[in-house]
PDB file of N, CA and C in Angstrom:
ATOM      1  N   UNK A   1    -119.972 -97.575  58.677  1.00  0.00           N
ATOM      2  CA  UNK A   1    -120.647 -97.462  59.956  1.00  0.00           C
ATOM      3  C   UNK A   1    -120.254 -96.147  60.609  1.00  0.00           C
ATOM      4  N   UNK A   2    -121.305 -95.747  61.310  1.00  0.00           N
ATOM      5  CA  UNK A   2    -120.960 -94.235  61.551  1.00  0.00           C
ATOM      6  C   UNK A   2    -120.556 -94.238  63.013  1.00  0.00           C
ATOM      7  N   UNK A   3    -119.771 -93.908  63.612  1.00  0.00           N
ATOM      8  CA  UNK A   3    -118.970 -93.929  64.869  1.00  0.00           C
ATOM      9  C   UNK A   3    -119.957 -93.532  65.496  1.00  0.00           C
ATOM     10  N   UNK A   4    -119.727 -94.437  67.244  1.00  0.00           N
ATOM     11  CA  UNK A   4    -121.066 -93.779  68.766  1.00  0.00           C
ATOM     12  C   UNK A   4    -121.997 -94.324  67.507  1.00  0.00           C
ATOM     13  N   UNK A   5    -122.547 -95.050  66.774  1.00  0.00           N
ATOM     14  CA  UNK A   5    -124.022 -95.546  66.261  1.00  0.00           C
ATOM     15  C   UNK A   5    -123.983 -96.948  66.757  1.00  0.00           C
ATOM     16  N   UNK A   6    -125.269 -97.724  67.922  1.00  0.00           N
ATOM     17  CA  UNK A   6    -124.857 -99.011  68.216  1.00  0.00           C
ATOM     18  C   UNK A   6    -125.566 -99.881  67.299  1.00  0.00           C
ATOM     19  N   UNK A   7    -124.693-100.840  67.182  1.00  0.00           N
ATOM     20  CA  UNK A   7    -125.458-101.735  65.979  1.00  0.00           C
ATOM     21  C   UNK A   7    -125.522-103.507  66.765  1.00  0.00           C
ATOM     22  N   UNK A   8    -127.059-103.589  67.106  1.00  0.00           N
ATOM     23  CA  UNK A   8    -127.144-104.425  67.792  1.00  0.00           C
ATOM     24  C   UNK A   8    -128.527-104.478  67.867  1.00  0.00           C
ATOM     25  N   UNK A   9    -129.195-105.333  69.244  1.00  0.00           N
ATOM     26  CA  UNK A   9    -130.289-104.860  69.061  1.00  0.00           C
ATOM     27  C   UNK A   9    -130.663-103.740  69.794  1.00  0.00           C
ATOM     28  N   UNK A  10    -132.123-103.447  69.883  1.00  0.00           N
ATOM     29  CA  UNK A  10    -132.358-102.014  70.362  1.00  0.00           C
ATOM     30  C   UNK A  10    -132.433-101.733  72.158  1.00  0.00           C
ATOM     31  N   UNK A  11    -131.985-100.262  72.615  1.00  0.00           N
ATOM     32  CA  UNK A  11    -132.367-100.333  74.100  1.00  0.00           C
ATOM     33  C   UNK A  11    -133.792-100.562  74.301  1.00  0.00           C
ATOM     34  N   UNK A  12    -133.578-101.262  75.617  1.00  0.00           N
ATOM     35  CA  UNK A  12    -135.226-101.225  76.163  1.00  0.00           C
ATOM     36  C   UNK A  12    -135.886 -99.882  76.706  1.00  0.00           C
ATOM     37  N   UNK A  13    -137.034 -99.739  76.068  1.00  0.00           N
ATOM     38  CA  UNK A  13    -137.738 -98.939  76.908  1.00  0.00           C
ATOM     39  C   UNK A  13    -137.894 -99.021  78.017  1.00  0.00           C
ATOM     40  N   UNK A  14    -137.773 -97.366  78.658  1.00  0.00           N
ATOM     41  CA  UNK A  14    -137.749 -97.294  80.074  1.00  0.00           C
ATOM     42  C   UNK A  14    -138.806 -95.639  80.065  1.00  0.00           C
ATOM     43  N   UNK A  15    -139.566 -95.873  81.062  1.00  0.00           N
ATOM     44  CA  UNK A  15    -140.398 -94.333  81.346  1.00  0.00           C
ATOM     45  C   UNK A  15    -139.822 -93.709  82.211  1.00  0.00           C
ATOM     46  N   UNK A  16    -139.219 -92.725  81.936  1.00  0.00           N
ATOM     47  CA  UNK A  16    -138.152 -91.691  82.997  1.00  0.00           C
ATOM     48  C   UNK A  16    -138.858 -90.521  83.112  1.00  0.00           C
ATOM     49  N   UNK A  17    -139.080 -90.397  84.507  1.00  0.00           N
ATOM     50  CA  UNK A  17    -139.707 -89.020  85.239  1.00  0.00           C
ATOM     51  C   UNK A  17    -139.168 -88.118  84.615  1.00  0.00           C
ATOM     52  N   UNK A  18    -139.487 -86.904  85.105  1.00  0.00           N
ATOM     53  CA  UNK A  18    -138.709 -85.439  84.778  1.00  0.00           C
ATOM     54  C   UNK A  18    -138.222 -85.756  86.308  1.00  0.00           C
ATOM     55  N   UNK A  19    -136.725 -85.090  86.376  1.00  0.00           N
ATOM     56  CA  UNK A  19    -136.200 -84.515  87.336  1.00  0.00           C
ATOM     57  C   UNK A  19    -134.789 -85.296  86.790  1.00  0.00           C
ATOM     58  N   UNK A  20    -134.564 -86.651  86.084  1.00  0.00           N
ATOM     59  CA  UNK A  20    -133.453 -87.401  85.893  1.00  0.00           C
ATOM     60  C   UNK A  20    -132.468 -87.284  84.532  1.00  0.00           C
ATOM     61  N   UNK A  21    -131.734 -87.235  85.064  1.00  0.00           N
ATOM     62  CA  UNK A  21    -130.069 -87.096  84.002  1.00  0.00           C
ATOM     63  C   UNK A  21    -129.744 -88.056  83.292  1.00  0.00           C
ATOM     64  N   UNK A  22    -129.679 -88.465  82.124  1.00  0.00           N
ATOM     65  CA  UNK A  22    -129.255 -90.094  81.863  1.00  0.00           C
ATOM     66  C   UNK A  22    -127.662 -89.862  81.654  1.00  0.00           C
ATOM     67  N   UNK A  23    -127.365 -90.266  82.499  1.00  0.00           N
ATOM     68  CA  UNK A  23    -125.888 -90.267  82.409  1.00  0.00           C
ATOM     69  C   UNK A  23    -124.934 -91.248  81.553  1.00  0.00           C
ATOM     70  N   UNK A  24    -125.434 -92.309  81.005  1.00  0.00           N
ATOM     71  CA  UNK A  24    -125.542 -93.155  80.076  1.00  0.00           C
ATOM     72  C   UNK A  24    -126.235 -94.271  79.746  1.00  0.00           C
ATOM     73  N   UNK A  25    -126.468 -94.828  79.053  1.00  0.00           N
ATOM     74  CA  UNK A  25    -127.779 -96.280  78.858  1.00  0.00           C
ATOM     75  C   UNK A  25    -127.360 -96.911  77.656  1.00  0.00           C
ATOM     76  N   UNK A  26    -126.780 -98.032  78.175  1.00  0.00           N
ATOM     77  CA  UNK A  26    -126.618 -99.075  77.173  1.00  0.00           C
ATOM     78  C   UNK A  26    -127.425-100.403  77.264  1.00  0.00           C
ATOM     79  N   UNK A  27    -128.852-100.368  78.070  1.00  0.00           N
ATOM     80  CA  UNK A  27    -129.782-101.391  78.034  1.00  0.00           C
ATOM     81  C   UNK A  27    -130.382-101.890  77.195  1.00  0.00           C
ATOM     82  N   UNK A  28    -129.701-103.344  76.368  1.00  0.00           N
ATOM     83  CA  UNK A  28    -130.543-103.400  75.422  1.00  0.00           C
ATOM     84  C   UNK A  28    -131.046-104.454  75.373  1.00  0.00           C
ATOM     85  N   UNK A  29    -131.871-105.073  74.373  1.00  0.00           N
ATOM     86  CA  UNK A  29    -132.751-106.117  74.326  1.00  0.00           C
ATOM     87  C   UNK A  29    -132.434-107.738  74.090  1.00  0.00           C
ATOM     88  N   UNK A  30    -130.554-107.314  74.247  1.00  0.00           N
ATOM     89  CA  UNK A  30    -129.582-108.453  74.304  1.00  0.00           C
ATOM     90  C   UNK A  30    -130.341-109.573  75.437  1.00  0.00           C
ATOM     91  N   UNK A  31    -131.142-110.816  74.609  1.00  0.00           N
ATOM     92  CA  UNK A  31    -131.478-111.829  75.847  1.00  0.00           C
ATOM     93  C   UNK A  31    -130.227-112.366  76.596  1.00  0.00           C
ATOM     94  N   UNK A  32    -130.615-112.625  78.089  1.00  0.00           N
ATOM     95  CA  UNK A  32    -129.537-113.111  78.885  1.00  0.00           C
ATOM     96  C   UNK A  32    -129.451-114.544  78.811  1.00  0.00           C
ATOM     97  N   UNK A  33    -131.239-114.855  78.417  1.00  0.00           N
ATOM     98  CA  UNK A  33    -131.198-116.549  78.309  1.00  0.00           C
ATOM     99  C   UNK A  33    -130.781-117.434  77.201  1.00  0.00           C
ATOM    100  N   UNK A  34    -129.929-116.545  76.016  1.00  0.00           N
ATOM    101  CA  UNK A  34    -129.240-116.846  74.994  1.00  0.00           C
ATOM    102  C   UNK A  34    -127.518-116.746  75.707  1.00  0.00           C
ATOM    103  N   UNK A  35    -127.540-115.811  76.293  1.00  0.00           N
ATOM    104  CA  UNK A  35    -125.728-116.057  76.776  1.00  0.00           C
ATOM    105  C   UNK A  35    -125.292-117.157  77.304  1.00  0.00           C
ATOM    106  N   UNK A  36    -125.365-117.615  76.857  1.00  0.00           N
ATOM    107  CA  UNK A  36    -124.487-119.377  77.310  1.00  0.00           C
ATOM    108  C   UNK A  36    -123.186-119.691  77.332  1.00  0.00           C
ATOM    109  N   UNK A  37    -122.681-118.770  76.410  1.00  0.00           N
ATOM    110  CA  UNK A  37    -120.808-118.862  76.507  1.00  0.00           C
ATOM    111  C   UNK A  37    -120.511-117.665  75.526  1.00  0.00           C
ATOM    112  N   UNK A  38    -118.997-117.784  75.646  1.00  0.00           N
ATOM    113  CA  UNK A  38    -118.469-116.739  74.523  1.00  0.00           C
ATOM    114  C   UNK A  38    -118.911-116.256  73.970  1.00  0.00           C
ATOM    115  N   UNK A  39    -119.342-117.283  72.682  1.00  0.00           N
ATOM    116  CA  UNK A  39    -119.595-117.141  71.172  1.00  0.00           C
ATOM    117  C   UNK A  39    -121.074-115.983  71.543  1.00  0.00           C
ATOM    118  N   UNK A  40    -121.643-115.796  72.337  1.00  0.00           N
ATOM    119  CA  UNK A  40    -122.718-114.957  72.161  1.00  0.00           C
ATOM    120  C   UNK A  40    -122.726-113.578  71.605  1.00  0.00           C
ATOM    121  N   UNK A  41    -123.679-113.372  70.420  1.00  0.00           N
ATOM    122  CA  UNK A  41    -123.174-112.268  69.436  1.00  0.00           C
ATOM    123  C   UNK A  41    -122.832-110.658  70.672  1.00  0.00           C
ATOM    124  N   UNK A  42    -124.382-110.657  71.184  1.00  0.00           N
ATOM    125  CA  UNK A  42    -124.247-109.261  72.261  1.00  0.00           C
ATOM    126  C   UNK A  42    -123.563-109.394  73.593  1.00  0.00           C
ATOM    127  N   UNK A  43    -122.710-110.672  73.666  1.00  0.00           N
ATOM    128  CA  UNK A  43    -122.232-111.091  75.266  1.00  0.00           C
ATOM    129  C   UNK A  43    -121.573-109.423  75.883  1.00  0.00           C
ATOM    130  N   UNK A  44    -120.863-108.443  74.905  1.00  0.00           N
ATOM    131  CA  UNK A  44    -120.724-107.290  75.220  1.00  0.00           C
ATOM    132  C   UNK A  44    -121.734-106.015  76.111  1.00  0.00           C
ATOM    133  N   UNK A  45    -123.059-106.783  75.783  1.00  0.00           N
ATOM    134  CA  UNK A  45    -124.042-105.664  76.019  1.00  0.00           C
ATOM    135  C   UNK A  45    -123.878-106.262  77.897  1.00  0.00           C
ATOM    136  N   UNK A  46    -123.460-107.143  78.386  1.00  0.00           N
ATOM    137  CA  UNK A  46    -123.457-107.461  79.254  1.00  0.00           C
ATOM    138  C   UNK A  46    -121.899-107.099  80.291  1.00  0.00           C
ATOM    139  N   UNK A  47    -122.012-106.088  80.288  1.00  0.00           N
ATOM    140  CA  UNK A  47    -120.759-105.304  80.948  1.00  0.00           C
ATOM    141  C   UNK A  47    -121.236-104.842  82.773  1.00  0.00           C
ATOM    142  N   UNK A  48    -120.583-104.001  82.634  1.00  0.00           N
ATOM    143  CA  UNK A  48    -120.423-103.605  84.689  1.00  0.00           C
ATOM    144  C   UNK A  48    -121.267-102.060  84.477  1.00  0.00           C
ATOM    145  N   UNK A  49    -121.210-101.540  83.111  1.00  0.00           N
ATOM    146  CA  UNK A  49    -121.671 -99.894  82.456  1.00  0.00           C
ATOM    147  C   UNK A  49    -123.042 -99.911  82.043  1.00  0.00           C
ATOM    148  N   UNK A  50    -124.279-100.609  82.558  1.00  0.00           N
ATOM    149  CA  UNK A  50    -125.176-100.404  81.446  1.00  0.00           C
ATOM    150  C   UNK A  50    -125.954 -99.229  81.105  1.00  0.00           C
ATOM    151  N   UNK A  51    -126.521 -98.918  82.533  1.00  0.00           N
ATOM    152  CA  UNK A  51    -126.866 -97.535  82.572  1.00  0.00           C
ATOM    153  C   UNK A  51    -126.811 -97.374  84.053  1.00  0.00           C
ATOM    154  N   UNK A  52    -126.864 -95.134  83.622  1.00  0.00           N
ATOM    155  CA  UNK A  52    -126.358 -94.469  85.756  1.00  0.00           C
ATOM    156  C   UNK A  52    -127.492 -93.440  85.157  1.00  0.00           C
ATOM    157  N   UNK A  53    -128.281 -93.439  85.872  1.00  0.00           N
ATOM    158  CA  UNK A  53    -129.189 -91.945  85.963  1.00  0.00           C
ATOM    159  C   UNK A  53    -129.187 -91.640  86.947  1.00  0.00           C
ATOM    160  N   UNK A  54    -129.392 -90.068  87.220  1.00  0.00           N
ATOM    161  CA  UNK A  54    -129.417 -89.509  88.171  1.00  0.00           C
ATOM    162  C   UNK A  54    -130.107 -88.520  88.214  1.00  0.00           C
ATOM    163  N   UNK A  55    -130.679 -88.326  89.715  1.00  0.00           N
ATOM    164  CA  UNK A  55    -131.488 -87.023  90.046  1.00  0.00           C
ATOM    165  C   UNK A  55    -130.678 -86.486  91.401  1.00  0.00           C
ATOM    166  N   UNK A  56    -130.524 -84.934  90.586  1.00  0.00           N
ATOM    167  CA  UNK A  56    -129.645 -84.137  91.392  1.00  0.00           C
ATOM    168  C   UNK A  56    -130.587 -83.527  92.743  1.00  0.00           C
ATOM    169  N   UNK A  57    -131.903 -83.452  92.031  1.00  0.00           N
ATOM    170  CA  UNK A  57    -132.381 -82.785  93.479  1.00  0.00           C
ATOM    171  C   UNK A  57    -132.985 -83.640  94.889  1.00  0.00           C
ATOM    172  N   UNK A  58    -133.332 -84.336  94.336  1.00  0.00           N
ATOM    173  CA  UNK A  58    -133.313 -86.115  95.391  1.00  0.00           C
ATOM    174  C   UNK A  58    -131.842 -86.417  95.998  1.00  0.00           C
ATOM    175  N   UNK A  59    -131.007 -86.540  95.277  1.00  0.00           N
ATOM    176  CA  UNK A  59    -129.538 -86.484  95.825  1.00  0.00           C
ATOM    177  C   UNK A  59    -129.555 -87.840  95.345  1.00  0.00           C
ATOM    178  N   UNK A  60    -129.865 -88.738  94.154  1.00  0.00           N
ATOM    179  CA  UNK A  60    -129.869 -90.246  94.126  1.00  0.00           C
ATOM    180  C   UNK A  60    -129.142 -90.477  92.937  1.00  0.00           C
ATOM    181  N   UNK A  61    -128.789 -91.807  92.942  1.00  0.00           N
ATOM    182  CA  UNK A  61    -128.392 -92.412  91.717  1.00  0.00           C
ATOM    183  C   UNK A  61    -128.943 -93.685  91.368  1.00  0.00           C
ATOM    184  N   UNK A  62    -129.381 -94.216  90.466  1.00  0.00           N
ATOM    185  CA  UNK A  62    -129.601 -95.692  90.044  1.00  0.00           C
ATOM    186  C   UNK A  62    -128.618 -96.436  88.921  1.00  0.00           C
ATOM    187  N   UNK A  63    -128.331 -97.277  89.087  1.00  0.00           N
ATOM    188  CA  UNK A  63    -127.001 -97.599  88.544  1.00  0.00           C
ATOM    189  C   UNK A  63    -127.450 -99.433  88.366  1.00  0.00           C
ATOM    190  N   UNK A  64    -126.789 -99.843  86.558  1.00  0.00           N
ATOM    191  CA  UNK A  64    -127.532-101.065  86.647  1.00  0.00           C
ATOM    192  C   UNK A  64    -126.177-101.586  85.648  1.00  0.00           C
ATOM    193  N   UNK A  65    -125.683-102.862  86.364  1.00  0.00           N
ATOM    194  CA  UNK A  65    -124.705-103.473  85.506  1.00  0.00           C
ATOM    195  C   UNK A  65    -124.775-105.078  86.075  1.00  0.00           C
ATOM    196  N   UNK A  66    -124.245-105.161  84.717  1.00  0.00           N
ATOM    197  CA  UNK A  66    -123.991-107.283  85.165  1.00  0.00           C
ATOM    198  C   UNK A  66    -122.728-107.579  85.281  1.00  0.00           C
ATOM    199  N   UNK A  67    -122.952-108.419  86.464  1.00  0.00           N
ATOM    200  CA  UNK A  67    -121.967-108.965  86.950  1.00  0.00           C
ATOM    201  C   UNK A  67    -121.999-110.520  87.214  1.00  0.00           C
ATOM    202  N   UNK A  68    -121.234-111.011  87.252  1.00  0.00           N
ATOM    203  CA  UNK A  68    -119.404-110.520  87.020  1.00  0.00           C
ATOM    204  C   UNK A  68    -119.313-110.696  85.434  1.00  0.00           C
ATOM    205  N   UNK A  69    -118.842-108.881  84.799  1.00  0.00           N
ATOM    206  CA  UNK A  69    -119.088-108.614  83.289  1.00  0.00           C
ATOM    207  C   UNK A  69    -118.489-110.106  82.198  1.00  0.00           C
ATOM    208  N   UNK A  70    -119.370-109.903  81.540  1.00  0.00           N
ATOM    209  CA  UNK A  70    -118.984-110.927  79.946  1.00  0.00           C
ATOM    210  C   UNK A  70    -119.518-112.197  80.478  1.00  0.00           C
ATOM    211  N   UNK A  71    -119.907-112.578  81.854  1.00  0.00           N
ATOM    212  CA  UNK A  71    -120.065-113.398  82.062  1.00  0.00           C
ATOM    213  C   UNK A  71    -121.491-114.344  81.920  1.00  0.00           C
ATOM    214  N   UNK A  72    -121.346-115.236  81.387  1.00  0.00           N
ATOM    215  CA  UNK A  72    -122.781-116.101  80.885  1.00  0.00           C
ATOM    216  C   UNK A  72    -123.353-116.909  82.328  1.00  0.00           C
ATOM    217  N   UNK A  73    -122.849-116.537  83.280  1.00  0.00           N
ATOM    218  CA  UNK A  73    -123.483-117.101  84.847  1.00  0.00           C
ATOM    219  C   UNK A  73    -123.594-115.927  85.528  1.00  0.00           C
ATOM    220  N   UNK A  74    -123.549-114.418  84.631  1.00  0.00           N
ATOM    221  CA  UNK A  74    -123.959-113.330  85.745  1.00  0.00           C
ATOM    222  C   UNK A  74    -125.400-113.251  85.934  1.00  0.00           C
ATOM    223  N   UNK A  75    -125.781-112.190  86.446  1.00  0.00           N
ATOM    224  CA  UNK A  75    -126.788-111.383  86.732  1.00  0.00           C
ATOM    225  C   UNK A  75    -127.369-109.657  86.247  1.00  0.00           C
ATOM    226  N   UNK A  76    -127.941-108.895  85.914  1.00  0.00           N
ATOM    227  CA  UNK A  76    -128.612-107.614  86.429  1.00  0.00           C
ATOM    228  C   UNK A  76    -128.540-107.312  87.762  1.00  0.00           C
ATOM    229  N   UNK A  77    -127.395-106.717  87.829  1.00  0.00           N
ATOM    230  CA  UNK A  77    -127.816-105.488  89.575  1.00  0.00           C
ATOM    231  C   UNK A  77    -128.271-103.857  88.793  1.00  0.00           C
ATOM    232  N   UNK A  78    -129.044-104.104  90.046  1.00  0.00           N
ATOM    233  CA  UNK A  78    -129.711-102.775  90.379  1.00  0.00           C
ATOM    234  C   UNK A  78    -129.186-101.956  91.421  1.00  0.00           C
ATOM    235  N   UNK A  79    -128.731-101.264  91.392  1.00  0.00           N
ATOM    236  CA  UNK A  79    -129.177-100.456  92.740  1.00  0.00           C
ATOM    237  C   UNK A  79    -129.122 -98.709  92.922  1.00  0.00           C
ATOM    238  N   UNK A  80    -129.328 -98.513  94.041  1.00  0.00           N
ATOM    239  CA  UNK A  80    -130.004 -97.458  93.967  1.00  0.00           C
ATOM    240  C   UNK A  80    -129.244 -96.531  95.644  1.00  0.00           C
ATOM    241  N   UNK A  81    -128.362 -95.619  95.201  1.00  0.00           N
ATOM    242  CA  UNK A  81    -127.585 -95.087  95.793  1.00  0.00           C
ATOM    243  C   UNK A  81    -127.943 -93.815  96.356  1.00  0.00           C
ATOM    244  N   UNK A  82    -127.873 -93.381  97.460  1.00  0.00           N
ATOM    245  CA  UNK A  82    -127.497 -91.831  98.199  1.00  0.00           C
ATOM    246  C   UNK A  82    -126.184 -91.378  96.978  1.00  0.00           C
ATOM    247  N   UNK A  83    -126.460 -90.149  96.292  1.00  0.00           N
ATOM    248  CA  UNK A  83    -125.765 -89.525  95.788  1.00  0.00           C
ATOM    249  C   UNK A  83    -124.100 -88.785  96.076  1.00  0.00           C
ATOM    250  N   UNK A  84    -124.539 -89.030  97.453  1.00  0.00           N
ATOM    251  CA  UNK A  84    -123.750 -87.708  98.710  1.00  0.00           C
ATOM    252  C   UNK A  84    -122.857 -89.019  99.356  1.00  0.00           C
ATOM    253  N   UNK A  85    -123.075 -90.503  99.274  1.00  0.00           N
ATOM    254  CA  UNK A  85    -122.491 -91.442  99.826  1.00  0.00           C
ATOM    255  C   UNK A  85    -121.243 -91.707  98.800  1.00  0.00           C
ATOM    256  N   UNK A  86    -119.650 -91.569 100.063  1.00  0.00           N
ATOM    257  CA  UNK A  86    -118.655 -91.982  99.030  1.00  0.00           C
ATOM    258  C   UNK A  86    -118.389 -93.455  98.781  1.00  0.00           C
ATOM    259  N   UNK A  87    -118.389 -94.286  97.655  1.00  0.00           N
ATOM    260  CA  UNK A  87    -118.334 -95.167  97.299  1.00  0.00           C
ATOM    261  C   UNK A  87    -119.045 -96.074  97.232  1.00  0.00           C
ATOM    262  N   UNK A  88    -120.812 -95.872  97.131  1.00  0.00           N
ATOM    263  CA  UNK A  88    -121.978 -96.184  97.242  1.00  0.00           C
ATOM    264  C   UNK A  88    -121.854 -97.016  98.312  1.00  0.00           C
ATOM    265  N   UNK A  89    -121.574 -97.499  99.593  1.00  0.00           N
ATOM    266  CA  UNK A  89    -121.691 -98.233 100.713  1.00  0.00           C
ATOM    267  C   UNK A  89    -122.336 -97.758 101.494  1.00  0.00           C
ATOM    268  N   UNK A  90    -123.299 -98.574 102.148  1.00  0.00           N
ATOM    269  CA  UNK A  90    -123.945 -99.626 101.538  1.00  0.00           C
ATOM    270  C   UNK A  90    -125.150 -98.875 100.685  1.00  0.00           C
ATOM    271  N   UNK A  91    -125.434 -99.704  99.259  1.00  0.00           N
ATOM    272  CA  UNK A  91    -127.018 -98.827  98.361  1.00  0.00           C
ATOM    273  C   UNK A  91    -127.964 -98.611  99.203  1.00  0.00           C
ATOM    274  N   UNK A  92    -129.199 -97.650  99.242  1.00  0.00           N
ATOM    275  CA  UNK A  92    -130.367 -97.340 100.057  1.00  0.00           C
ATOM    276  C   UNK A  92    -131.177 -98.690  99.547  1.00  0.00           C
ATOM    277  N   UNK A  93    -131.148 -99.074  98.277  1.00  0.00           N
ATOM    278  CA  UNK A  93    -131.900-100.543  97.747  1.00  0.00           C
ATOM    279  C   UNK A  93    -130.645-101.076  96.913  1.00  0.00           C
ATOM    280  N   UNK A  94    -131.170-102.498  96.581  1.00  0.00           N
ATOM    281  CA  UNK A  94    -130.367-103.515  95.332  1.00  0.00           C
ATOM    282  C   UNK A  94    -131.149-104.950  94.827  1.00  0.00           C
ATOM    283  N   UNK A  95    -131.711-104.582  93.873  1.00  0.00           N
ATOM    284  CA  UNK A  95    -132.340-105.959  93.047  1.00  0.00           C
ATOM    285  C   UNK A  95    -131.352-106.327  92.201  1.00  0.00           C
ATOM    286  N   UNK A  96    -131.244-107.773  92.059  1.00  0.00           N
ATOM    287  CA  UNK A  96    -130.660-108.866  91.416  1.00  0.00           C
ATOM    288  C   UNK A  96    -131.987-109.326  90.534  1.00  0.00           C
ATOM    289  N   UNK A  97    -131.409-110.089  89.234  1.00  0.00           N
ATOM    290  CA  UNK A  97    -132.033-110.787  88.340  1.00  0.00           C
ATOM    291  C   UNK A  97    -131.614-110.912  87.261  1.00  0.00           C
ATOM    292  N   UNK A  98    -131.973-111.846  86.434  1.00  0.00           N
ATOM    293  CA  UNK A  98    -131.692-112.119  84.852  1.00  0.00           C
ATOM    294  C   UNK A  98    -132.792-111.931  83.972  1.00  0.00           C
ATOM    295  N   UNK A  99    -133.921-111.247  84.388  1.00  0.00           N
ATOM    296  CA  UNK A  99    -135.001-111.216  84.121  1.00  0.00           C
ATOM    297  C   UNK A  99    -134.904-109.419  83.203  1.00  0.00           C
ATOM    298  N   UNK A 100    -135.424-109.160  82.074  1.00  0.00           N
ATOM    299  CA  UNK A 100    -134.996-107.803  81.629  1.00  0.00           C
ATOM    300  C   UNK A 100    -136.370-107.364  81.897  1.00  0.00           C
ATOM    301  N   UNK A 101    -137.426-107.745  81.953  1.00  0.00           N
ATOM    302  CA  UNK A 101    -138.924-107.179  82.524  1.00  0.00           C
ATOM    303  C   UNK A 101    -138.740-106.975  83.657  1.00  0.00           C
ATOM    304  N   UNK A 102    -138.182-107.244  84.815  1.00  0.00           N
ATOM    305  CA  UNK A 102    -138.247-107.622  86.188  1.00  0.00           C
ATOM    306  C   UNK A 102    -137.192-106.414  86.758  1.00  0.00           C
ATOM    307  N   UNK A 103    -136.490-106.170  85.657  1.00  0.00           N
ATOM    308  CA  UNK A 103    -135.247-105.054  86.048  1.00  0.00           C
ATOM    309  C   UNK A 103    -136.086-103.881  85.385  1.00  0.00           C
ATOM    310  N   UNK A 104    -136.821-103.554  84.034  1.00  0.00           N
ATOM    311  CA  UNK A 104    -137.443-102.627  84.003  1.00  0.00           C
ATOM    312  C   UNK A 104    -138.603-102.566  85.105  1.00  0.00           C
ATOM    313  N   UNK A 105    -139.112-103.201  85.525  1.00  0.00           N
ATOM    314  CA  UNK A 105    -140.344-103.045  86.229  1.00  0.00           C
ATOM    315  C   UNK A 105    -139.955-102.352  87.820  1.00  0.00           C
ATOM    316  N   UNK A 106    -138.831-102.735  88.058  1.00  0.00           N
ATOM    317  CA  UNK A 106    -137.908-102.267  89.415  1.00  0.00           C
ATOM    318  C   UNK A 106    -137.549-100.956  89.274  1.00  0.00           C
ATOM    319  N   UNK A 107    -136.851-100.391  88.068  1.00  0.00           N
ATOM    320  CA  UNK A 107    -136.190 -99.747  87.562  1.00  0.00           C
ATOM    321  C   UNK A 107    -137.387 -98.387  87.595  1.00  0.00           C
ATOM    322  N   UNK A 108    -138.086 -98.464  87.033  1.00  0.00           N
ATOM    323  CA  UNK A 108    -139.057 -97.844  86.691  1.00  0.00           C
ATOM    324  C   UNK A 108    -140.109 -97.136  87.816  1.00  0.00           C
ATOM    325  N   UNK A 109    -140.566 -98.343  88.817  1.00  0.00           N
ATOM    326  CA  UNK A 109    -140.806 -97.895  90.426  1.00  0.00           C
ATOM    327  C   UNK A 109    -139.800 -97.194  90.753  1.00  0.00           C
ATOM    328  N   UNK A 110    -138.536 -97.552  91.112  1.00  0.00           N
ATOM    329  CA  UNK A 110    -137.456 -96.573  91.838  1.00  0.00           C
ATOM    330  C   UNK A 110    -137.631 -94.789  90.962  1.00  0.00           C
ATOM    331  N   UNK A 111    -137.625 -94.973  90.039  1.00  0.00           N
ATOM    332  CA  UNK A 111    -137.406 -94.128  89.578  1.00  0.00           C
ATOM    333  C   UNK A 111    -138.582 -92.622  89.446  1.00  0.00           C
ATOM    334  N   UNK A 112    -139.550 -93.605  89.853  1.00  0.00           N
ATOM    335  CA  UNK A 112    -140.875 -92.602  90.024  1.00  0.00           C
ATOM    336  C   UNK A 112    -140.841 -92.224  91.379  1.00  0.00           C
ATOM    337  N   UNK A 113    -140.813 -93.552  92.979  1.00  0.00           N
ATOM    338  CA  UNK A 113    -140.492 -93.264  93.983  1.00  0.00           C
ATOM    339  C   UNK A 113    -139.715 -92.350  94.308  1.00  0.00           C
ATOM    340  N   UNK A 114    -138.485 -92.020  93.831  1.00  0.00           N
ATOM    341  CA  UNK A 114    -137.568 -91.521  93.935  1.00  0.00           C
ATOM    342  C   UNK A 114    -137.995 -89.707  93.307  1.00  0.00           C
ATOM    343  N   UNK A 115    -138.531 -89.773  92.841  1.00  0.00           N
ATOM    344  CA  UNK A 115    -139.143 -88.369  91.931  1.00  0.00           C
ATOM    345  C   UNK A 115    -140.270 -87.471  92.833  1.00  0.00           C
ATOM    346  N   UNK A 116    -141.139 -88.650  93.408  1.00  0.00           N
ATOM    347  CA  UNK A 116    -142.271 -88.720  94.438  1.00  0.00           C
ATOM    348  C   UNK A 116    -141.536 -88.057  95.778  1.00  0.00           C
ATOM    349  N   UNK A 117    -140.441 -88.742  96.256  1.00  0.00           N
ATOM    350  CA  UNK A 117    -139.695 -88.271  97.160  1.00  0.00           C
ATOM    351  C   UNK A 117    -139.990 -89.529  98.585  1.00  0.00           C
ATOM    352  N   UNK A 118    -140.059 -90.690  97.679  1.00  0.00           N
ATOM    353  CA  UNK A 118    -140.206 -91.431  99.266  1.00  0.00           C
ATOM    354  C   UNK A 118    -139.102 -92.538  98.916  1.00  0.00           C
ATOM    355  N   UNK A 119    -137.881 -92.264  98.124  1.00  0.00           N
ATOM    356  CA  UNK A 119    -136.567 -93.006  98.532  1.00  0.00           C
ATOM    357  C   UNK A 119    -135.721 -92.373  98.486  1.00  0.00           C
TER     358      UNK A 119
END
């Protein structure tokens, strides 16, 4: 196995404007409605890190992790930060869900809005 190669299933597609940085993306097609306990093969893909993009000239960040990590009763947060704010308090937005359509579909608005210049 070749090191940094993930072997799992695949990230989800996401349509990213021009203007954004992927600062990392580990979104993948790991179902949440299979995590039921431990033993779940990708329960890893479900961490606090999934993905941070950013657009420097907006001044924003979007930032998406589950919480509380490893956990088979978490969630998908979203949210969506002032760049220039120390310690993201409080996000400009924040969607919750277990839904991986529902977080791309969020994900994806912010991210055009945000490009557009009306967040």
């Amino acid at each position: 196995m070749k090191r940094g190669v993930h072997i799992g299933p695949p990230l989800v597609p996401l349509r990213i404007p021009s203007g954004w940085l992927i600062s990392f993306n580990q979104f993948t097609e790991a179902n949440p409605d299979l995590f039921i306990d431990d033993d779940y093969k990708y329960k890893w893909d479900f961490n606090e890190d999934i993905f941070q993009f950013k657009n420097s000239f907006r001044k924003r960040i979007l930032d998406l992790s589950w919480r509380p990590a490893f956990n088979p009763n978490g969630e998908y947060i979203l949210v969506l930060v002032d760049a220039n704010t120390l310690f993201w308090n409080p996000p400009l937005s924040e969607f919750r869900s277990r839904d991986i359509s529902k977080i791309v579909e969020m994900t994806e608005f912010w991210l055009l809005e945000v490009s557009n210049g009306n967040l």
